[in-house]
Protein backbone atom coordinates (compact mmCIF):
# COMPACT_ATOMS: atom_id res chain seq x y z
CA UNK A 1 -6.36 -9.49 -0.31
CA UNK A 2 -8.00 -6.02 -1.50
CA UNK A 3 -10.45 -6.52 1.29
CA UNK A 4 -7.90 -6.62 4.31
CA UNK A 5 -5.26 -3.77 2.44
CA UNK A 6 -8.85 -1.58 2.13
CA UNK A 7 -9.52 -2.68 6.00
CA UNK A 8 -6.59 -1.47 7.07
CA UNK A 9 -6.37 1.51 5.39
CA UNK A 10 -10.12 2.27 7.73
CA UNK A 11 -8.29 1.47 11.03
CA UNK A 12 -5.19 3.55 10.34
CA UNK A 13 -7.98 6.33 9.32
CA UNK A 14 -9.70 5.98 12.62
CA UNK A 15 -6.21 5.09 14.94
CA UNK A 16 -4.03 8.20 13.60
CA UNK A 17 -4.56 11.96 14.36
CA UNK A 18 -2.11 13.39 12.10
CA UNK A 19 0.45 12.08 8.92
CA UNK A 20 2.99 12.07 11.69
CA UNK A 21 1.08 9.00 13.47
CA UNK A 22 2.50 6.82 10.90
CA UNK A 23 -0.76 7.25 8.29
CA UNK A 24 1.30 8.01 5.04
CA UNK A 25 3.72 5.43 5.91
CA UNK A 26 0.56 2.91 6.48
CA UNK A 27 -0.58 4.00 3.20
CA UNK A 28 2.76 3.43 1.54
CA UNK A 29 2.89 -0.02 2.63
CA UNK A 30 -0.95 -0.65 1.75
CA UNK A 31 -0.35 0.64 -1.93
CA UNK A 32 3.14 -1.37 -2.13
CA UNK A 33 1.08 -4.44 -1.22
CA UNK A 34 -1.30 -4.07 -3.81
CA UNK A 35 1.09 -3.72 -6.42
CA UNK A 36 2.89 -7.12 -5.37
CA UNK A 37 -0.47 -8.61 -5.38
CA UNK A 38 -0.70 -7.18 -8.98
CA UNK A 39 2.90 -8.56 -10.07
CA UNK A 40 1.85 -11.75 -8.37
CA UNK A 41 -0.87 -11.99 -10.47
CA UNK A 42 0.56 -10.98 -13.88
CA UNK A 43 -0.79 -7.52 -13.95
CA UNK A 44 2.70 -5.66 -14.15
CA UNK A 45 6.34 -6.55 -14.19
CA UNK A 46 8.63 -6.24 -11.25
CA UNK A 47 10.78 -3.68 -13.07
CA UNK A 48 7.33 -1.35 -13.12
CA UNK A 49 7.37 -1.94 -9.26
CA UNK A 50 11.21 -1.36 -9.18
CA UNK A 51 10.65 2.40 -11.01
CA UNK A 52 7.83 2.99 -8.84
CA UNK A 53 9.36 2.19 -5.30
CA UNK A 54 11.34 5.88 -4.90
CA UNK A 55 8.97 8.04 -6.41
């Protein structure tokens, strides 16, 4: 899973000119999927996530 969240994190760098392209909100969603991958895997609870989601 790491390997396609880091792949797309290289196309949105190369397919966005500017953080209004949608390249911090790509990022968002790549670092929200790695921390469900680490809840899925044990790693950290889902309250951790919960506090984390509107920082």
């Amino acid at each position: 899973m790491e390997e396609y969240i880091k792949r797309i994190e290289q196309i949105a760098a190369k397919c966005t000119k500017s953080q209004s392209d949608g390249y911090s909100q790509i990022m968002r969603i790549c670092d929200a999927m790695r921390e469900e991958q680490r809840y899925c895997l044990g790693y950290v609870s889902k309250e951790k996530i919960k506090s984390q989601q509107f920082d």
